[in-house]
Structure formats: C-alpha cells, structure tokens
N, C-alpha and C. Protein backbone atom coordinates (compact mmCIF):
# COMPACT_ATOMS: atom_id res chain seq x y z
N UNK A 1 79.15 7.49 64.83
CA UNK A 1 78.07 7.66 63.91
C UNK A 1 77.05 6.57 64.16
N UNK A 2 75.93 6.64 64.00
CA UNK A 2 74.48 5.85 64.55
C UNK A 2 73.75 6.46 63.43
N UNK A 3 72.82 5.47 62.32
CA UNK A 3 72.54 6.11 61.98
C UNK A 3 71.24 4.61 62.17
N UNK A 4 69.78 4.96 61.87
CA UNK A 4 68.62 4.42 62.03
C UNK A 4 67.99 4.39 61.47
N UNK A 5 67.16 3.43 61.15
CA UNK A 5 65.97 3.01 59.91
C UNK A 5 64.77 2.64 60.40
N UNK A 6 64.20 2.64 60.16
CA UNK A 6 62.34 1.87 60.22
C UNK A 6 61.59 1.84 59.10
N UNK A 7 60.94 0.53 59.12
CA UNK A 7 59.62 0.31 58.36
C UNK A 7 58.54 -0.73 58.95
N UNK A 8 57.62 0.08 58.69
CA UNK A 8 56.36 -1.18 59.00
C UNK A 8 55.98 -2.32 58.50
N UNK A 9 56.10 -3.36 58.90
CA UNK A 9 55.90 -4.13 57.88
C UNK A 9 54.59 -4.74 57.27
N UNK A 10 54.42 -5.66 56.33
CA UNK A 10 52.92 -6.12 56.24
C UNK A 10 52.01 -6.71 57.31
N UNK A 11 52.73 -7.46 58.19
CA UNK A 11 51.98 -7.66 59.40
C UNK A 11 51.83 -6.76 60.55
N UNK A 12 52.67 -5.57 60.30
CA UNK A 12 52.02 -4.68 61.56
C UNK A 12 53.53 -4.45 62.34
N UNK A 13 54.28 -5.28 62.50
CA UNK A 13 55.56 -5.13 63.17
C UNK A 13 56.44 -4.21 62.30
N UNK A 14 57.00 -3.68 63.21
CA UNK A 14 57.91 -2.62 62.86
C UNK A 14 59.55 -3.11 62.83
N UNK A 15 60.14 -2.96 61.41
CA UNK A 15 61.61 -3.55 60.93
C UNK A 15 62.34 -2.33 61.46
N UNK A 16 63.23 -2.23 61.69
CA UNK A 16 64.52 -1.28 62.49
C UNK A 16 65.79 -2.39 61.65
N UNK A 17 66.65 -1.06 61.76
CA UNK A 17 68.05 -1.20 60.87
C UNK A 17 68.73 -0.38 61.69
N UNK A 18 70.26 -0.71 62.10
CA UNK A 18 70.90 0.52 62.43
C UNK A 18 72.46 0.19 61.91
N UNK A 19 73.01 1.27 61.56
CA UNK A 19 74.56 1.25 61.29
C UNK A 19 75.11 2.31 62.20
N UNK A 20 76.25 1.21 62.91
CA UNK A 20 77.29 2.36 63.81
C UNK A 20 78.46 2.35 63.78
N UNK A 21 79.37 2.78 63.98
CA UNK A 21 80.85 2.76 64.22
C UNK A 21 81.43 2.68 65.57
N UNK A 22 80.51 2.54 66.32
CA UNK A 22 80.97 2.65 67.83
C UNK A 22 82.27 1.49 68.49
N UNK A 23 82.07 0.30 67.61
CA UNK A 23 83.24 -0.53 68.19
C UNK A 23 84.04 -1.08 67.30
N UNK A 24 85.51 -0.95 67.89
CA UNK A 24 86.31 -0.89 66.66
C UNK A 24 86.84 -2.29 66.82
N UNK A 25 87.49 -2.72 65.76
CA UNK A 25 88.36 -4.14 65.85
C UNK A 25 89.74 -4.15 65.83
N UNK A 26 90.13 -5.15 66.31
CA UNK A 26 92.11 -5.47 65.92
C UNK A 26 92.39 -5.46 65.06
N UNK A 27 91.55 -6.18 64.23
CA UNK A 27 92.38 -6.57 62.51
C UNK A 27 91.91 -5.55 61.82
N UNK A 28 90.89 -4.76 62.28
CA UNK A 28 91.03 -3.24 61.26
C UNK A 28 91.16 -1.98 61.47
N UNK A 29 91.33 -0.93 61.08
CA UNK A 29 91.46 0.53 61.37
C UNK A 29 89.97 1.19 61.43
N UNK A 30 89.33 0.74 60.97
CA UNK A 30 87.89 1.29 60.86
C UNK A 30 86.60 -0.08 60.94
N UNK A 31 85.70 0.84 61.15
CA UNK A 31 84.67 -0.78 61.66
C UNK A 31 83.21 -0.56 61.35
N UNK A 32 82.46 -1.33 61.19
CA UNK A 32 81.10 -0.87 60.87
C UNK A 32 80.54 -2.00 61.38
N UNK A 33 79.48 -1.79 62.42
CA UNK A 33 78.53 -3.00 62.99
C UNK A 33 77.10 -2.52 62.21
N UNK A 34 75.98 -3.81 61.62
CA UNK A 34 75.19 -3.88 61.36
C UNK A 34 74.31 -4.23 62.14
N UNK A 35 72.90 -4.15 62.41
CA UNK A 35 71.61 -5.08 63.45
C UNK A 35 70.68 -4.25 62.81
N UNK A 36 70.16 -5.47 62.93
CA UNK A 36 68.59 -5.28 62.59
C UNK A 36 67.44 -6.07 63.12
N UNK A 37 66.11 -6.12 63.61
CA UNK A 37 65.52 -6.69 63.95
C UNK A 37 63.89 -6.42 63.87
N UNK A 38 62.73 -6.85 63.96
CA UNK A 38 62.05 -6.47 63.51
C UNK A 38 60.81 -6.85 65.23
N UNK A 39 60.30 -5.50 65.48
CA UNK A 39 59.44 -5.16 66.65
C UNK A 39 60.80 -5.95 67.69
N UNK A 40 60.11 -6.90 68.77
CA UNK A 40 60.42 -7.13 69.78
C UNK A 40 61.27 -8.20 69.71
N UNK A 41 61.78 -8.24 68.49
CA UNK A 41 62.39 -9.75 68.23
C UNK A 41 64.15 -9.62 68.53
N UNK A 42 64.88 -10.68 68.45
CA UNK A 42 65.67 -10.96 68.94
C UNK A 42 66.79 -9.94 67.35
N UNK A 43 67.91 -9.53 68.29
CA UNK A 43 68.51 -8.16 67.17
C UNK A 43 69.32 -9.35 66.48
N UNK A 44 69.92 -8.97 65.05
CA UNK A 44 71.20 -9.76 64.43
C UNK A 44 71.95 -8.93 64.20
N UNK A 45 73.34 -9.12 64.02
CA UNK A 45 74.18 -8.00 63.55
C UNK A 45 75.14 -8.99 62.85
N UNK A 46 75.88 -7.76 61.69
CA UNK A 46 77.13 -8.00 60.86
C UNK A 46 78.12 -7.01 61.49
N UNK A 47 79.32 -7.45 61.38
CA UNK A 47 80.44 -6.69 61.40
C UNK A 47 81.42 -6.38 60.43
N UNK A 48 81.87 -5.50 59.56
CA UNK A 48 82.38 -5.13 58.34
C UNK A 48 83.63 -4.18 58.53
N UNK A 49 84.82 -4.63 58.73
CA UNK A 49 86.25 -4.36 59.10
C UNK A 49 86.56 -3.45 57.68
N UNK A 50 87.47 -2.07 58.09
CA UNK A 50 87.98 -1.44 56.82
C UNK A 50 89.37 -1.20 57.12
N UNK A 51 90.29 -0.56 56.11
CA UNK A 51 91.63 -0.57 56.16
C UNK A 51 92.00 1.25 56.48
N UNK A 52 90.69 1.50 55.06
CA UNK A 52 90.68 2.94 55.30
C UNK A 52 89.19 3.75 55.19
N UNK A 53 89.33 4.98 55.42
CA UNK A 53 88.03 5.86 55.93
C UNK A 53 87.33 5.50 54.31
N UNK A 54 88.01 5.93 53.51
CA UNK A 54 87.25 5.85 52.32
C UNK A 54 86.68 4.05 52.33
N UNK A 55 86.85 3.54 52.16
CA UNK A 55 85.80 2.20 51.96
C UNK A 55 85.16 2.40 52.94
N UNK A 56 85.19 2.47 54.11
CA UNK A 56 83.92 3.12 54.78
C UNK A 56 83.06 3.38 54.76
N UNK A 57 83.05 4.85 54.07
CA UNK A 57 82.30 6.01 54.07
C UNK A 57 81.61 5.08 52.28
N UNK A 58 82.08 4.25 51.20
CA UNK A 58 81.60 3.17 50.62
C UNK A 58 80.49 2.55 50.70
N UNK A 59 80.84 1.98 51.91
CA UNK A 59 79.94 1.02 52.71
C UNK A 59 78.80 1.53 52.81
N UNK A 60 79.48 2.77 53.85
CA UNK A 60 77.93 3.45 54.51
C UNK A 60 76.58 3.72 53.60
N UNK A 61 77.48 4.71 52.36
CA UNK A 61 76.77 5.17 51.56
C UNK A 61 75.74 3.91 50.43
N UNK A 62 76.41 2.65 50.74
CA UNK A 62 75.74 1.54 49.42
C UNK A 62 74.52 1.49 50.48
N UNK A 63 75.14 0.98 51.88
CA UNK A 63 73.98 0.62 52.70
C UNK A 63 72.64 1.71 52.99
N UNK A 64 73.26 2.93 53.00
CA UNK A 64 72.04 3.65 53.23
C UNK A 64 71.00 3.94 52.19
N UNK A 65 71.85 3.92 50.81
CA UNK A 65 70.85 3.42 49.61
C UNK A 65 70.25 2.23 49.63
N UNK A 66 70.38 1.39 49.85
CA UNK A 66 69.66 0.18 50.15
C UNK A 66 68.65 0.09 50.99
N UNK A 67 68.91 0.79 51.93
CA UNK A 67 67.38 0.78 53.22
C UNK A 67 66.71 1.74 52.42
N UNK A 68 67.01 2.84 51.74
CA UNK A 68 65.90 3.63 51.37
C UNK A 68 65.18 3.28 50.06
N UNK A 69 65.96 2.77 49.35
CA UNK A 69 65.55 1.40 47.93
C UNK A 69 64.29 0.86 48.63
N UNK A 70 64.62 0.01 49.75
CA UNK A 70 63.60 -0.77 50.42
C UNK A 70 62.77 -0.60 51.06
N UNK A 71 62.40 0.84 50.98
CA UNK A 71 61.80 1.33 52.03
C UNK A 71 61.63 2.07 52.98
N UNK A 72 62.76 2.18 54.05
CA UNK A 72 62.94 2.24 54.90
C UNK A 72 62.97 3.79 55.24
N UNK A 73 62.28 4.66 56.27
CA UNK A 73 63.18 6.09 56.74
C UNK A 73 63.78 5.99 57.69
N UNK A 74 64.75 7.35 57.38
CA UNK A 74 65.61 7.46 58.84
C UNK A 74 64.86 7.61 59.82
N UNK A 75 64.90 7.21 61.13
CA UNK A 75 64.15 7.51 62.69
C UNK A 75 64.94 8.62 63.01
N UNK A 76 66.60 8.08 63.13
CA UNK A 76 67.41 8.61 63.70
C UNK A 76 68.80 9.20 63.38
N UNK A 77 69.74 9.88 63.57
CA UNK A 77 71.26 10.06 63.29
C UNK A 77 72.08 10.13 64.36
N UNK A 78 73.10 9.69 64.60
CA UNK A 78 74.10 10.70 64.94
C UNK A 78 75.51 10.82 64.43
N UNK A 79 76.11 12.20 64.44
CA UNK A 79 77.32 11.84 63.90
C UNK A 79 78.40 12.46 65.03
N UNK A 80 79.84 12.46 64.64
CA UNK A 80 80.80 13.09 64.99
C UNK A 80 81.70 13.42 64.15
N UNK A 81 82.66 14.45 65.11
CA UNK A 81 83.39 15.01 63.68
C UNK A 81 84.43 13.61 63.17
N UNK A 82 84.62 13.08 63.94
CA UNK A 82 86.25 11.92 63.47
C UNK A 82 85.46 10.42 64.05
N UNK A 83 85.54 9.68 63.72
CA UNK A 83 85.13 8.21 63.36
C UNK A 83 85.39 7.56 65.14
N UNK A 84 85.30 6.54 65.84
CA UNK A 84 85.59 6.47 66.74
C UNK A 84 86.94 5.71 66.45
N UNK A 85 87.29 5.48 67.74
CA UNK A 85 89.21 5.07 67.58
C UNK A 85 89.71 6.17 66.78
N UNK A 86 89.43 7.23 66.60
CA UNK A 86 90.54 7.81 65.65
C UNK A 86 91.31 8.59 66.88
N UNK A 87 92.44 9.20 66.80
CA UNK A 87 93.72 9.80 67.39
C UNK A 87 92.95 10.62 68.61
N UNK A 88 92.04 11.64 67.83
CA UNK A 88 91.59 12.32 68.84
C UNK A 88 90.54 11.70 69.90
N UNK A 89 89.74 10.77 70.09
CA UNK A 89 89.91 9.61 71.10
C UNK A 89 90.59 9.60 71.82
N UNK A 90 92.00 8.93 71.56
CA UNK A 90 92.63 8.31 72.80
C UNK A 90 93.52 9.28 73.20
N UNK A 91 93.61 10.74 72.70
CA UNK A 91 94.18 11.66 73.15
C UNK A 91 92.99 12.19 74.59
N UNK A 92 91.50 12.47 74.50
CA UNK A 92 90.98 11.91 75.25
C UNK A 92 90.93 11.05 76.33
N UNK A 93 91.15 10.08 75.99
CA UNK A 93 91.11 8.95 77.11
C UNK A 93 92.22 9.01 77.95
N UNK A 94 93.29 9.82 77.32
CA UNK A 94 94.63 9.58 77.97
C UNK A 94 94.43 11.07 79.26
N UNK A 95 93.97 12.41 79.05
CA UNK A 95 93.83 12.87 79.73
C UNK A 95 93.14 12.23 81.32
N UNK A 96 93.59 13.04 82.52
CA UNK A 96 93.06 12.80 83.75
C UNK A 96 91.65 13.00 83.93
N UNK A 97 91.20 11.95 84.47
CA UNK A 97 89.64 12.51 84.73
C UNK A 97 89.66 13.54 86.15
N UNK A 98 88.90 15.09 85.56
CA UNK A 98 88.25 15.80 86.57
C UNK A 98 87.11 15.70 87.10
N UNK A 99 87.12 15.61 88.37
CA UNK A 99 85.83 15.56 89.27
C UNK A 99 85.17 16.60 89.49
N UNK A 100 84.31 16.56 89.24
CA UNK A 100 83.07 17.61 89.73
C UNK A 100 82.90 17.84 91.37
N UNK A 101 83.75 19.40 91.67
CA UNK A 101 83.01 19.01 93.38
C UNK A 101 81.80 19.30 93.44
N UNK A 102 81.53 19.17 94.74
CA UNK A 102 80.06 19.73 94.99
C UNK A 102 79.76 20.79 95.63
N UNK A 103 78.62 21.34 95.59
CA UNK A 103 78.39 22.74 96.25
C UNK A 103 78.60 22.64 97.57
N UNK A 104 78.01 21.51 98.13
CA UNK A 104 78.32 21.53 99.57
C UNK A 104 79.78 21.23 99.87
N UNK A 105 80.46 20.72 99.47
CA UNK A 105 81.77 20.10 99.94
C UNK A 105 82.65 21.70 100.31
C-alpha cells in the first residue's frame, strides 16, 4: 500500500507526505514507514511497528485524517489485496523463477 499527499505551500514549494507498507521489520508483524519532504528537499521518515492488522489499518486511518485536516490531497494510491510480508508473499518468493524465452532462441 502507497498512499500520497501534496500541498502547496505559502512559499510556493510543494509539501509531499507518503505512507507505505513496503518494508517490514523483525520486531513486528506489520510495519508502516512515514516521509515527508517538502519540493526538493532532503526526505524524513518515521517507522511505526504493529503486532496486528487492526492497529494498522488505526494508524493508517488517524494519519490519513490528519493530512486531509491539514490540507493536504491525495496525488496518489496504491493498494494490494494482503499487506506485504503476509503468507501469500513468501509463498511467492518461494516458487522458481520462470524465464521468458525469446522469439529468436
């Protein structure tokens, strides 16, 4: 899940927000990275460890009220059906990779 924010700000630079799930941690089952940065400037991020989907899906939902409290619209989304690291993942990963031949070969 990726989800994206923007606002302009009073000087003209443009604020960006994004929340993802893309990398997971050891010490938790579920994960949420924060960044934000504003035009060309250098990004910051938080990282916010969960136990389970529901505080999560918590999180997500306080935070996405909050950017839109403040302002902010979505640019962007994306989702999937199951969170990353979840089962069906590494059932994934565990399969063989197939190669694509080529027409000429």
């Amino acid at each position: 899940m990726i989800l994206t924010f923007y606002k302009p700000g009073a000087d003209g630079a443009i604020r960006y927000y994004t929340i993802h799930d893309r990398q997971p941690l050891l010490t938790a089952a579920y994960a949420l990275t924060i960044a934000w940065r504003t035009g060309d400037g250098r990004e910051r991020e938080k990282v916010y460890g969960f136990d389970t989907l529901a505080e999560m899906d918590k999180k997500i939902r306080e935070l996405f009220g909050r950017r839109i409290k403040a302002g902010y619209s979505l640019l962007y989304s994306f989702m999937r059906e199951k969170p990353a690291g979840a089962p069906a993942d590494a059932a994934l990963a565990a399969e063989p990779h197939r190669a694509k031949r080529s027409r000429l070969a």
